[in-house]
Protein backbone atom coordinates (compact mmCIF):
# COMPACT_ATOMS: atom_id res chain seq x y z
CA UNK A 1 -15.75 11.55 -31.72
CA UNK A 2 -12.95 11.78 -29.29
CA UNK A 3 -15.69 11.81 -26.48
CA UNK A 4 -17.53 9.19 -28.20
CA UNK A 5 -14.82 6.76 -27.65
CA UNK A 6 -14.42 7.91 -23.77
CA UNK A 7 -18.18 7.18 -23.18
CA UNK A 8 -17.76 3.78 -24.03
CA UNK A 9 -14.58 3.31 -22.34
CA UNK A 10 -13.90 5.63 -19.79
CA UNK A 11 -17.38 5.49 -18.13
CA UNK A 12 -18.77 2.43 -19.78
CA UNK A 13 -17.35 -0.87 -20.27
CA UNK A 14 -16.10 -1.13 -23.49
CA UNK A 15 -18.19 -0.82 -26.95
CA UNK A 16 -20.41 -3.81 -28.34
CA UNK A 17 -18.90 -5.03 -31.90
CA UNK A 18 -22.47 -3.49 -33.34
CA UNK A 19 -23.15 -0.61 -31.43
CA UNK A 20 -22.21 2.71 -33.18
CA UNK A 21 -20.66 5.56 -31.40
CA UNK A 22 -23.15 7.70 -29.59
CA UNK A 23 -23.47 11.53 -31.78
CA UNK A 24 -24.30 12.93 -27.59
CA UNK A 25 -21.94 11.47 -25.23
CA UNK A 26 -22.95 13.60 -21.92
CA UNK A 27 -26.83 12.54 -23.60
CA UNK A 28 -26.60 9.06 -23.92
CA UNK A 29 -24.94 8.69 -20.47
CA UNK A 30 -27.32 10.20 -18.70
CA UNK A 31 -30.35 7.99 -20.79
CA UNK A 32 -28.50 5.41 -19.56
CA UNK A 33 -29.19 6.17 -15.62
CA UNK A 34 -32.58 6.59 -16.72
CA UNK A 35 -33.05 2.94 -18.53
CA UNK A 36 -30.98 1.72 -15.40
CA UNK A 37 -32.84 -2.08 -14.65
CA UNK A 38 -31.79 -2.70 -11.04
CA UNK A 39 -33.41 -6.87 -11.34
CA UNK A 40 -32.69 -7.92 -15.55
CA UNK A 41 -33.85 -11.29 -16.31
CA UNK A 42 -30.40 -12.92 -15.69
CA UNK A 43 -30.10 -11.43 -12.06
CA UNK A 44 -33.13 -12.50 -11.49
CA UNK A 45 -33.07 -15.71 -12.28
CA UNK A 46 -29.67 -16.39 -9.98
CA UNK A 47 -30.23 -18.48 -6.72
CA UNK A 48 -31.98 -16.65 -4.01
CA UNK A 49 -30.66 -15.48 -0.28
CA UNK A 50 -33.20 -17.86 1.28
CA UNK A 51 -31.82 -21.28 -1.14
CA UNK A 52 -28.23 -20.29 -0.36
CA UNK A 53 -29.05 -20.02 3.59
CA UNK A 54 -30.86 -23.01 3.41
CA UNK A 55 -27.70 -25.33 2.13
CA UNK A 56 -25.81 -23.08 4.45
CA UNK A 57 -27.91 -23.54 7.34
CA UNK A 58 -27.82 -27.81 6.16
CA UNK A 59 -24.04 -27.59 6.33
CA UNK A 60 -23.94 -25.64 9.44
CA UNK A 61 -25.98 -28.35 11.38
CA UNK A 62 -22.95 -30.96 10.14
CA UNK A 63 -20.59 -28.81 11.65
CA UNK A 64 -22.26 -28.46 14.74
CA UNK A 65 -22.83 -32.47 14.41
CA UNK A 66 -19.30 -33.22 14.52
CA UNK A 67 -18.46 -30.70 17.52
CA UNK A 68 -16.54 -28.16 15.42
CA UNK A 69 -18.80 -25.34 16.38
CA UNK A 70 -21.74 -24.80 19.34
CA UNK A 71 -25.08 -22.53 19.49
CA UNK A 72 -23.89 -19.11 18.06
CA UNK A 73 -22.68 -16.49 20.31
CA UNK A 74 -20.39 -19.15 21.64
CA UNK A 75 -16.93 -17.78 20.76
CA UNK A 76 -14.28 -19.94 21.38
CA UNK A 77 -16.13 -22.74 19.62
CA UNK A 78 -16.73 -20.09 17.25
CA UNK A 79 -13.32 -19.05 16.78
CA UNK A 80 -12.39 -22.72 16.26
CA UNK A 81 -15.13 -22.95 13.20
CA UNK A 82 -13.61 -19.90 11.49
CA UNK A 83 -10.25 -21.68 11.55
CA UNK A 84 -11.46 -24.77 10.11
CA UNK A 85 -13.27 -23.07 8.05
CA UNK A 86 -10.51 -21.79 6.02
CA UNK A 87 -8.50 -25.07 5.89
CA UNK A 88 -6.15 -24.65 8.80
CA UNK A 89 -4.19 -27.39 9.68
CA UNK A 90 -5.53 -30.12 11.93
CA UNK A 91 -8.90 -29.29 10.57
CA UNK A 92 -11.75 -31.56 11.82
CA UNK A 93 -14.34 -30.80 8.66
CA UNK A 94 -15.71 -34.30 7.76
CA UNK A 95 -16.74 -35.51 4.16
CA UNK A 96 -20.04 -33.95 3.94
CA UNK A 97 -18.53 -30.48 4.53
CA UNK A 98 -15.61 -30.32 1.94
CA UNK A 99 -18.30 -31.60 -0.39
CA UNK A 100 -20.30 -28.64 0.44
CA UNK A 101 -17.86 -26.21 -0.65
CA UNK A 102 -17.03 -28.04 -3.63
CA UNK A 103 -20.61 -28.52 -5.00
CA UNK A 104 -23.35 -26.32 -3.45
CA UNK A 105 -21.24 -22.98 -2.45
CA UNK A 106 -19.01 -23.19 -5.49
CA UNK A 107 -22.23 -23.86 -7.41
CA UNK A 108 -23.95 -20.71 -6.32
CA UNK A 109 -21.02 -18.61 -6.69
CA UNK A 110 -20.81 -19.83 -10.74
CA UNK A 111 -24.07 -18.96 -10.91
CA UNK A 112 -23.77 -15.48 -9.64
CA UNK A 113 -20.52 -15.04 -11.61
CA UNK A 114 -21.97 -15.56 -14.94
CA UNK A 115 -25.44 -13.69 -14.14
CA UNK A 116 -22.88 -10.96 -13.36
CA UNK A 117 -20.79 -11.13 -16.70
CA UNK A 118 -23.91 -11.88 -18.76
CA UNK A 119 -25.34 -8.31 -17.37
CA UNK A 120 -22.80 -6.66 -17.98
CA UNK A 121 -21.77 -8.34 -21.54
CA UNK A 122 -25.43 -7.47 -23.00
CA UNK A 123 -26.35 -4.67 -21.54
CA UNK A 124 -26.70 -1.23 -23.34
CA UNK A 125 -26.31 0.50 -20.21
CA UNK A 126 -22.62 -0.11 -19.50
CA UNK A 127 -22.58 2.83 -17.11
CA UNK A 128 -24.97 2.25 -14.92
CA UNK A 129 -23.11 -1.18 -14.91
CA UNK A 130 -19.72 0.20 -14.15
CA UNK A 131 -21.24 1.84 -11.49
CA UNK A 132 -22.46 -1.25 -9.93
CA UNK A 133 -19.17 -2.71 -10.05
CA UNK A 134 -18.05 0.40 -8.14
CA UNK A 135 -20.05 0.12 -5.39
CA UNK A 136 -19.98 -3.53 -4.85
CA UNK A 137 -16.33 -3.01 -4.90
CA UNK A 138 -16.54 0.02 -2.48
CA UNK A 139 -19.33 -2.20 -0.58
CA UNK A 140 -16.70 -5.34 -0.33
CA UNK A 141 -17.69 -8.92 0.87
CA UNK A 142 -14.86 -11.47 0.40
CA UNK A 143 -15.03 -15.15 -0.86
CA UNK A 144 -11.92 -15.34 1.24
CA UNK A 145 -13.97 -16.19 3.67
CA UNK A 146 -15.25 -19.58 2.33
CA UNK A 147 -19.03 -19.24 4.08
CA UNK A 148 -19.42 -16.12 2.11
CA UNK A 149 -19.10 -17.86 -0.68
CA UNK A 150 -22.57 -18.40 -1.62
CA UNK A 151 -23.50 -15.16 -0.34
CA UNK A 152 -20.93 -12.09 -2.51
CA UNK A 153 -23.37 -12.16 -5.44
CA UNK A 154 -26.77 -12.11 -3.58
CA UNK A 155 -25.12 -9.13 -1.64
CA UNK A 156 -24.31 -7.44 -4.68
CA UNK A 157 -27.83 -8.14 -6.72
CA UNK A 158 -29.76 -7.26 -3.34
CA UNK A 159 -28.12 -4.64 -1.57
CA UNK A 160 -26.05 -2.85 -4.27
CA UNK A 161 -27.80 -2.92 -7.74
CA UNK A 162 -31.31 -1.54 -6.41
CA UNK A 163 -29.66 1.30 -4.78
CA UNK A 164 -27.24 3.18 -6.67
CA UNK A 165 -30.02 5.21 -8.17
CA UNK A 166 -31.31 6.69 -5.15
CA UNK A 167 -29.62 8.34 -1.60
CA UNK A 168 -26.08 7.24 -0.57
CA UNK A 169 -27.91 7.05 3.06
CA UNK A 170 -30.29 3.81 1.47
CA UNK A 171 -27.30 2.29 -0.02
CA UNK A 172 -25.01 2.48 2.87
CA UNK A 173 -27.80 0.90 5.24
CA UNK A 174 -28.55 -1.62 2.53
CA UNK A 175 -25.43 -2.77 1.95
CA UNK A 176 -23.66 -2.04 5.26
CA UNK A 177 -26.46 -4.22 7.00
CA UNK A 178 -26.73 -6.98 4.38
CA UNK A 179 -27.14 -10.45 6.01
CA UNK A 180 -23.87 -11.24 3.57
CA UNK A 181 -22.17 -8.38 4.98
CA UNK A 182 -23.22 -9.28 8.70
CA UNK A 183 -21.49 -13.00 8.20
CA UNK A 184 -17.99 -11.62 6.35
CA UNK A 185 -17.59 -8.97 9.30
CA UNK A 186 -18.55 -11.32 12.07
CA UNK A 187 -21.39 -8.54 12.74
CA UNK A 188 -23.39 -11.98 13.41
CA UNK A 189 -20.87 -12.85 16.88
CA UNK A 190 -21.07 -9.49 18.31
CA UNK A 191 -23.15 -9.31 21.76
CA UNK A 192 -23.48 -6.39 23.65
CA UNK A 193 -21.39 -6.97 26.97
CA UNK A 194 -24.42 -5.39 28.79
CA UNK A 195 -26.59 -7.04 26.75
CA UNK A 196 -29.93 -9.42 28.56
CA UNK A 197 -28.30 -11.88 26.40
CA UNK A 198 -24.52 -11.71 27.67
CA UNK A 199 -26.14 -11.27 31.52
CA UNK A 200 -27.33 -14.46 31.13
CA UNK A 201 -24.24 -16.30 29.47
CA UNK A 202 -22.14 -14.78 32.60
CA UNK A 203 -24.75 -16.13 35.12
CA UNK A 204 -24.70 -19.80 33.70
CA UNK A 205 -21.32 -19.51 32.45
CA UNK A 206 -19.60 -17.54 35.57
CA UNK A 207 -16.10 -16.22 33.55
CA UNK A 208 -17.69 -17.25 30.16
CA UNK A 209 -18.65 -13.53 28.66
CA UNK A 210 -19.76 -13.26 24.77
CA UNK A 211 -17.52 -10.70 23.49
CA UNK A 212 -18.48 -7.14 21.07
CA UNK A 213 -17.05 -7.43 17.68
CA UNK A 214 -15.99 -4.20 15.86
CA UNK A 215 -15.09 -4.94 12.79
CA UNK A 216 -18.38 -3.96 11.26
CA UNK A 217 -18.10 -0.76 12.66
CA UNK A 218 -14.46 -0.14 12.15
CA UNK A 219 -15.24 -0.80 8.14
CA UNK A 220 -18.12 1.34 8.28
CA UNK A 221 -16.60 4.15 9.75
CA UNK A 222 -13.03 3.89 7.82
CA UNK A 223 -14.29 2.37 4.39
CA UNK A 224 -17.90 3.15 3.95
CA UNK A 225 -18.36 6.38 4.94
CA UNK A 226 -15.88 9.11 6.25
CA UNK A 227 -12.88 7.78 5.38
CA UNK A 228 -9.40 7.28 6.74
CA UNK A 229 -7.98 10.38 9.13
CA UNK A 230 -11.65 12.07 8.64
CA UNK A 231 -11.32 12.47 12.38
CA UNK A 232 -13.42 9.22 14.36
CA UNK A 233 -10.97 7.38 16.59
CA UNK A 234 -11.13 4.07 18.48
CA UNK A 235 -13.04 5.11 21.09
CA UNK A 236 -16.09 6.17 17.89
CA UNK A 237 -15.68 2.34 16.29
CA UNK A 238 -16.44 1.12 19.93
CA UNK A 239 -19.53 3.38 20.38
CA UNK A 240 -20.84 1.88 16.96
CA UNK A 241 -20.23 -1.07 17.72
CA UNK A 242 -22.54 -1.05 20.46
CA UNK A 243 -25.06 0.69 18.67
CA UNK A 244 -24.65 -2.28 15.72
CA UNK A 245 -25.16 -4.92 18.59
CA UNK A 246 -28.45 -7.18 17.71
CA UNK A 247 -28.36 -7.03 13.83
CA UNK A 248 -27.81 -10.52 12.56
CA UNK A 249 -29.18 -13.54 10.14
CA UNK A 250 -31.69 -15.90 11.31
CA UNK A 251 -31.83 -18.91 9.78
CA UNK A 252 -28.40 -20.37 9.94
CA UNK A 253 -28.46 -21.52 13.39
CA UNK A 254 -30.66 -24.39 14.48
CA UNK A 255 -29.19 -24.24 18.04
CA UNK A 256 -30.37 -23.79 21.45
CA UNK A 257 -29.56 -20.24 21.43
CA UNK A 258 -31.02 -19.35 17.98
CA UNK A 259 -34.17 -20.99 19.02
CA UNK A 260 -34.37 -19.08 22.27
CA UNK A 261 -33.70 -15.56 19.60
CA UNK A 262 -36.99 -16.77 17.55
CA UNK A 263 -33.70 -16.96 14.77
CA UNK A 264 -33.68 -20.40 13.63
CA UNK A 265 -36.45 -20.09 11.26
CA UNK A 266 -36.71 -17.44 7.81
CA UNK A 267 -33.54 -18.54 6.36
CA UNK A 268 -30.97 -16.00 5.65
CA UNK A 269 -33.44 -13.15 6.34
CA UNK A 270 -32.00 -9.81 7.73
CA UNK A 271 -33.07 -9.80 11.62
CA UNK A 272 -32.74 -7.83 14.66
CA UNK A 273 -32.26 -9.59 18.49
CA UNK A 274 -33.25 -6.97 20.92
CA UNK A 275 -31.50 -9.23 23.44
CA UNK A 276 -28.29 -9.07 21.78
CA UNK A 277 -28.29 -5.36 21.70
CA UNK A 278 -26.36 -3.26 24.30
CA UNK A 279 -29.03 -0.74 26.10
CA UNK A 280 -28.32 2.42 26.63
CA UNK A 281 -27.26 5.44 24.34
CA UNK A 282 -23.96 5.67 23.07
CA UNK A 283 -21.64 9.12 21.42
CA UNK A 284 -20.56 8.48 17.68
CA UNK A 285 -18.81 11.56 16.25
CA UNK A 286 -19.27 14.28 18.81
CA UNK A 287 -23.63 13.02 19.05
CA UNK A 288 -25.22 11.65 21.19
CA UNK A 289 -28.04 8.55 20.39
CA UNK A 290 -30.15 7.91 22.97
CA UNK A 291 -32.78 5.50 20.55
CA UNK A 292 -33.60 2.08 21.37
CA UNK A 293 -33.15 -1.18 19.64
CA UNK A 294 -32.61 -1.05 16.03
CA UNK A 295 -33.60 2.88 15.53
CA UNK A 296 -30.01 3.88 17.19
CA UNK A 297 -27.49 2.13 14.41
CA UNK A 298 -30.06 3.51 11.58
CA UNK A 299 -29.92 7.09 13.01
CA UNK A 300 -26.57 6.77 13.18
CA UNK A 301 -26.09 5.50 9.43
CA UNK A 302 -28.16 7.94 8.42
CA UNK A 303 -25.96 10.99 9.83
CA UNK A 304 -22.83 9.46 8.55
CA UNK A 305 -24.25 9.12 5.26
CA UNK A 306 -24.74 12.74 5.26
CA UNK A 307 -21.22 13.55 6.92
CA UNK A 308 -18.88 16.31 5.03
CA UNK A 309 -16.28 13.56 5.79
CA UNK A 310 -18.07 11.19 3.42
CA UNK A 311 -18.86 13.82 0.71
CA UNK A 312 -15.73 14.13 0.42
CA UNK A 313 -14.98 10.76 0.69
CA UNK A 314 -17.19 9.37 -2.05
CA UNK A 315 -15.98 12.54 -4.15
CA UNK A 316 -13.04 11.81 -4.02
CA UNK A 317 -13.30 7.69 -5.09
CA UNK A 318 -15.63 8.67 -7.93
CA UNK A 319 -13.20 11.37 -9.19
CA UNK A 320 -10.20 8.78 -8.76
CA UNK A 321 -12.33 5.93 -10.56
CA UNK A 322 -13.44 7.75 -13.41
CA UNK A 323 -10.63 10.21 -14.20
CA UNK A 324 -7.35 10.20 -12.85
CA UNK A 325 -5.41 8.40 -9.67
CA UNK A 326 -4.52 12.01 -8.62
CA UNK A 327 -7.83 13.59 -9.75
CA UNK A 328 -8.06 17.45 -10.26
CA UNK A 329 -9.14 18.94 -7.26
CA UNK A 330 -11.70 21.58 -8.91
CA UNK A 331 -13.61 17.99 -9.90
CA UNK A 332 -13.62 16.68 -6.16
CA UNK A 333 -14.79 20.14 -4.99
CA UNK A 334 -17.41 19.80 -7.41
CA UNK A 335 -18.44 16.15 -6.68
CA UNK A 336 -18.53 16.90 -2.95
CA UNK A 337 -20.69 19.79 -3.08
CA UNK A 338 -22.73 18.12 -5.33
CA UNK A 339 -23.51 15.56 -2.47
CA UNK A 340 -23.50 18.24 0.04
CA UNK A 341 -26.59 19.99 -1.26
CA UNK A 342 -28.72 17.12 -2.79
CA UNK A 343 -28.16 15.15 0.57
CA UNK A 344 -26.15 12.42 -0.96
CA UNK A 345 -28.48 12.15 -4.01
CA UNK A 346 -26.37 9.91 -6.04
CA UNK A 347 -28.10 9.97 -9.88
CA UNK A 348 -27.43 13.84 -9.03
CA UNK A 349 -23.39 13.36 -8.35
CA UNK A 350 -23.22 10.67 -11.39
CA UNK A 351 -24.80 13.99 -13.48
CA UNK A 352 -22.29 16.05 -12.43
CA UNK A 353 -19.62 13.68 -12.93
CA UNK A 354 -21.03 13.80 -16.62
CA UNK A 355 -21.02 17.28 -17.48
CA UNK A 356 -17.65 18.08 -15.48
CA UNK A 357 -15.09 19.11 -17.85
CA UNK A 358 -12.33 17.51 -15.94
CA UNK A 359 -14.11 13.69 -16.34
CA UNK A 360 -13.03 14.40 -20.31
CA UNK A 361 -9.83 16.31 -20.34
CA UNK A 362 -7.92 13.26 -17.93
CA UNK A 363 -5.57 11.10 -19.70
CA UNK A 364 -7.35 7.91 -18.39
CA UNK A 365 -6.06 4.70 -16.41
CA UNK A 366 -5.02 1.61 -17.28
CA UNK A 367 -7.70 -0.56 -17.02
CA UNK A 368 -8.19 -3.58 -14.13
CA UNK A 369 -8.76 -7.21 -15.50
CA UNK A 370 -12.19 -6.88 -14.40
CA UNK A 371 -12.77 -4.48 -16.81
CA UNK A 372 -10.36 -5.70 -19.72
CA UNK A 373 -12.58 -9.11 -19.39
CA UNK A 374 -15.78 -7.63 -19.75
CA UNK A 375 -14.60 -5.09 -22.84
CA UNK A 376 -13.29 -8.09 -24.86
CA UNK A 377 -16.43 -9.60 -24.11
CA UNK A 378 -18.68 -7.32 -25.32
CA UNK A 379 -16.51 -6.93 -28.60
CA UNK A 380 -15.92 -10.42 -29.32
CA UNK A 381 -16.65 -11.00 -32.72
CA UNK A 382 -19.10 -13.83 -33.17
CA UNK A 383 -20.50 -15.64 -29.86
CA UNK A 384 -19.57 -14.23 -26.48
CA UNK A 385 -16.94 -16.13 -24.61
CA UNK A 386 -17.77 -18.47 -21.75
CA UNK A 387 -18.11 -17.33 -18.02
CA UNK A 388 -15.92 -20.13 -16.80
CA UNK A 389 -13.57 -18.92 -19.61
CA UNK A 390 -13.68 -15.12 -18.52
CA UNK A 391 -13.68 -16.62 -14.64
CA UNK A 392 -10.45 -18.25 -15.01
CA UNK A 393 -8.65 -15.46 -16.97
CA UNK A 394 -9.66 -13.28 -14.18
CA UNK A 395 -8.44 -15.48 -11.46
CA UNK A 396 -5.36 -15.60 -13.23
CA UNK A 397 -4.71 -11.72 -13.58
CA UNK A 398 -5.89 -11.21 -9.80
CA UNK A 399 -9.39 -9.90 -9.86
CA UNK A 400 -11.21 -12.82 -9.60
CA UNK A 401 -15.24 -11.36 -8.49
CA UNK A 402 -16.20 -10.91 -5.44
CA UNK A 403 -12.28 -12.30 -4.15
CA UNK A 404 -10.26 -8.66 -2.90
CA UNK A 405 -8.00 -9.28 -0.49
CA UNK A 406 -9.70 -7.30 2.28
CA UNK A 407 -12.70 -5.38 3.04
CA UNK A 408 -11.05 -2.46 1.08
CA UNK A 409 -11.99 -4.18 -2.10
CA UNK A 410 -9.45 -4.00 -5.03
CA UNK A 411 -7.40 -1.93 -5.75
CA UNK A 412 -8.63 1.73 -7.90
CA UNK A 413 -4.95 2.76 -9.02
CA UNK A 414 -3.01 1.98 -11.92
CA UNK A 415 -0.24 0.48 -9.63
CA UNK A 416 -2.56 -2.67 -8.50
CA UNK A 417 -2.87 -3.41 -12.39
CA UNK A 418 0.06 -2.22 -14.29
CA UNK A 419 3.07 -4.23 -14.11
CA UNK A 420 5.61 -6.68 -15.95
CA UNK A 421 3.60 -9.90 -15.00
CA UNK A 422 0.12 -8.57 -15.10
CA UNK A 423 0.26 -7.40 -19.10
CA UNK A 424 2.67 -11.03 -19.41
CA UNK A 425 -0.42 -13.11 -18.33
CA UNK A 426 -3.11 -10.84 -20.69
CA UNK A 427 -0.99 -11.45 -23.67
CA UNK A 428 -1.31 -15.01 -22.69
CA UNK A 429 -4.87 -14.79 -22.47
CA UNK A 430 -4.88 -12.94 -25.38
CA UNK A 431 -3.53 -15.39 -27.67
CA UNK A 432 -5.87 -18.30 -26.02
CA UNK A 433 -9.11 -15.94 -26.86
CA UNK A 434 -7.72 -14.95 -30.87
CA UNK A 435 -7.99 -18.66 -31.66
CA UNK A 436 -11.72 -18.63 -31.00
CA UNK A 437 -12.19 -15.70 -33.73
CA UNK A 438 -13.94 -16.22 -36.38
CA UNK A 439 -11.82 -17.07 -39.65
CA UNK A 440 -13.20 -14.10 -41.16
CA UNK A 441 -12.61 -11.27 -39.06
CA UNK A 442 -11.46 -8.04 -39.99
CA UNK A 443 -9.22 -6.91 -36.96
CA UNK A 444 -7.77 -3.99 -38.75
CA UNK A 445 -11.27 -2.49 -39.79
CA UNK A 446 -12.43 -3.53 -36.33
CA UNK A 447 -10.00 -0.96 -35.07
CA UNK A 448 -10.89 1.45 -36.76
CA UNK A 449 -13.96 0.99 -35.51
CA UNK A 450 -13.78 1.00 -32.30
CA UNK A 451 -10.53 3.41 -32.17
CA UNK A 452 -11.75 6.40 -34.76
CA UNK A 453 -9.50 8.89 -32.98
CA UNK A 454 -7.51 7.53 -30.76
CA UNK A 455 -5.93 4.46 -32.70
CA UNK A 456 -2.34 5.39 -33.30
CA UNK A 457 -0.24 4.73 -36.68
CA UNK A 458 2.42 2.64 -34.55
CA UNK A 459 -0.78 0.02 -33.51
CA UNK A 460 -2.30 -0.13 -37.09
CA UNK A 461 0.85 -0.60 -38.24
CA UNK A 462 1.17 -3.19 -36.17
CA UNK A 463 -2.09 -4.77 -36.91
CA UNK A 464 -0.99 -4.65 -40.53
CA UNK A 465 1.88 -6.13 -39.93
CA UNK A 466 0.49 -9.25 -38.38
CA UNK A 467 0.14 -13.21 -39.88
CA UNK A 468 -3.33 -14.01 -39.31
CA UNK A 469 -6.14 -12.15 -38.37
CA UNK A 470 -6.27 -14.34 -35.22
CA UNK A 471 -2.43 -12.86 -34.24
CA UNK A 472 -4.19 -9.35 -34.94
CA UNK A 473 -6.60 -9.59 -32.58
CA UNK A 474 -4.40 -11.03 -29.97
CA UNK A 475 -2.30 -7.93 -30.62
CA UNK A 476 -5.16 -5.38 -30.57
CA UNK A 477 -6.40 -6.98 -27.18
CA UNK A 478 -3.11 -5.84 -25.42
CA UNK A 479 -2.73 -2.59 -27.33
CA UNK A 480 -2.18 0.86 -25.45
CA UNK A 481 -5.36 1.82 -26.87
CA UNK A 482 -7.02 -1.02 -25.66
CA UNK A 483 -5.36 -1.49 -22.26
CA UNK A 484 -6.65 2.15 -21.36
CA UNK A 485 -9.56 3.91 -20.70
């Protein structure tokens, strides 16, 4: 029963009020990657890539309107549109613009947010759905950046959810290359110095040169795929970099340059400019690419999705997700060869996470907000809470979606979550979510319930020990037993 309880919590995301402990755990994990819906109904039905680059593309055009930005590729102008972009002082964004962020962009973000909670509220495979929080997490786009905005969830629902089924190698290209990841990373400003593109700016221009941009590349290499000290250096991000030179988004430019790129029509579409792309062949990790166009950053991808360094490397984030901060080394070994000899097969390594001993036998973590939201959800007696409700409490605790801090994502340790003010502001949530209970809940049988093993005498004492049934649950929701996993 003991095992029971970790399927739900430790790999899942918390038991459903009505759903009865599974009799198999390893089983009923696994017949969860099998039932695994990439597209449900609610996914789905959230606004598309092409509506969201449309109103981008509209609000672009007012930008460009009012002077703050030129044709794309032109980077100080550029520069100047990132700053305004995220409210510096002496910004020049008229009317029309803040009312963009406030209405369309904000809209499509809600709209992603509660597809996203709805999923992974209802859904009776809460593994599969952990694991897509994983890997959008691993896979981070920031609403930091205020154009993304519209973009985080489509990156998730396109480039994430459809892949973690299959090869690492798909994944990595789908999400690495996403037009949502191309914008956050500035993948969509970075010209090939020796590009037919920048040999042209230079001529009309004289000193004007369009400039490489490695942050793509830098993230890809570092966060990814192999890892911090996995041994690339600076000279390796460059080399990428070239090799990334030409992927971009048509559609949100109207400008003279876009026009000239055939990339002012198709809006929000994934595209490759040939004349953006530095020619030549170029040395990432000890190899040599000498493809053309497009086929050199895939080939590349495709190698580094296969790298020891990243075997390890995804090991070694699974193994610190699911089971410990420090995990036992005889489970990374195991992950990593896993990936080793299936090629990065990842329904394989999720197996093998399954039937590894270690996985079980780990004390747990303390569980992110992220994941606290979503488990009260899915118990909630009576009607689940509202996204905007669940939005805000997760705002308030720090792990509002789709909102890390950097391209690392948030934080995987129990040190980002545990902590004074962070269990302060869930008891205050708490409290705010008891009063909706229904009058007639039983809290302490509840426990029991969802706790048949692992519920301690000093909590149902507790519990026991409470006024109302509505202090109860507010007491259960910040319980060790319920602030772990």
């Amino acid at each position: 029963m003991l095992m029971a309880e970790y399927a739900e919590r430790r790999f899942g995301l918390g038991p459903k009020a009505s759903l009865t402990l599974p009799s198999d755990p390893k089983r009923y994990l696994k017949r969860q990657l099998e039932r695994y819906d990439p597209r449900p109904s609610v996914i789905a039905a959230a606004p598309s890539r092409e509506t969201i680059a449309r109103a981008t593309s509209d609000y672009l055009e007012m930008l460009r309107a009012n002077g703050v930005i030129g044709d794309a590729g032109d980077n100080r102008r550029n520069s100047n549109m990132r700053q305004d972009m995220t409210g510096a002082k002496g910004s020049n964004l008229n009317r029309e613009v803040r009312k963009f962020f406030r209405t369309s962009a904000r809209d499509f973000y809600s709209q992603a947010v509660t597809a996203r909670i709805t999923a992974a509220t209802q859904s009776d495979n809460a593994f599969a759905e952990r694991l897509v929080h994983f890997w959008a997490n691993h896979f981070a786009v920031s609403i930091d950046k205020p154009i993304v905005l519209g973009f985080a969830g489509v990156h998730e629902f396109e480039a994430v959810r459809p892949h973690i089924m299959g090869r690492f190698a798909d994944l990595l290209k789908a999400a690495s290359l996403h037009p949502a990841m191309l914008i956050y990373l500035d993948q969509t400003q970075s010209i090939g110095p020796k590009s037919t593109a920048a040999r042209i700016a230079k001529a009309r221009r004289r000193n004007r040169q369009l400039g490489l941009n490695e942050n793509l590349a830098r993230e890809i290499l570092e966060l990814h795929s192999l890892g911090v000290r996995s041994g690339y250096d600076q000279n390796d991000v460059v080399q990428l970099a070239y090799a990334l030179t030409g992927w971009t988004v048509s559609g949100l430019s109207r400008g003279r340059l876009a026009q000239r790129l055939n990339l002012d029509g198709n809006y929000g579409a994934l595209a490759f400019a040939k004349p953006l792309h530095q020619p030549g062949s170029v040395t990432v990790m000890g190899r040599k690419y000498s493809q053309s166009g497009k086929a050199q950053s895939l080939a590349i991808l495709d190698d580094l999705a296969t790298h020891p360094s990243t075997a390890r490397h995804i090991a070694t984030k699974l193994a610190c997700h699911f089971a410990a901060d420090e995990p036992p080394s005889s489970l990374v070994a195991r992950l990593e060869q896993d990936f080793l000899q299936t090629g990065g097969d990842l329904s394989s390594l999720y197996r093998t996470l399954i039937d590894s001993p270690e996985t079980w036998q780990a004390q747990g973590k303390y569980t992110s907000p992220w994941n606290w939201a979503i488990a009260v959800n899915r118990m909630h007696p009576g009607k689940a809470l509202p996204s905007r409700q669940l939005l805000n409490a997760m705002r308030m605790m720090g792990q509002q979606p789709w909102k890390p801090g950097s391209p690392a994502g948030f934080g995987d340790r129990q040190s980002d979550w545990l902590g004074p003010d962070t269990l302060l502001k869930r008891i205050d949530i708490s409290h705010r979510i008891a009063a909706q209970i229904p009058s007639d809940t039983d809290v302490r049988q509840m426990a029991r319930q969802l706790f048949p093993e692992t519920l301690t005498a000093a909590t149902a004492q507790e519990l026991s020990r409470a006024e109302s049934m509505k202090q109860a649950y507010a007491m259960l929701l910040v319980s060790p037993e319920f602030l772990r996993r």
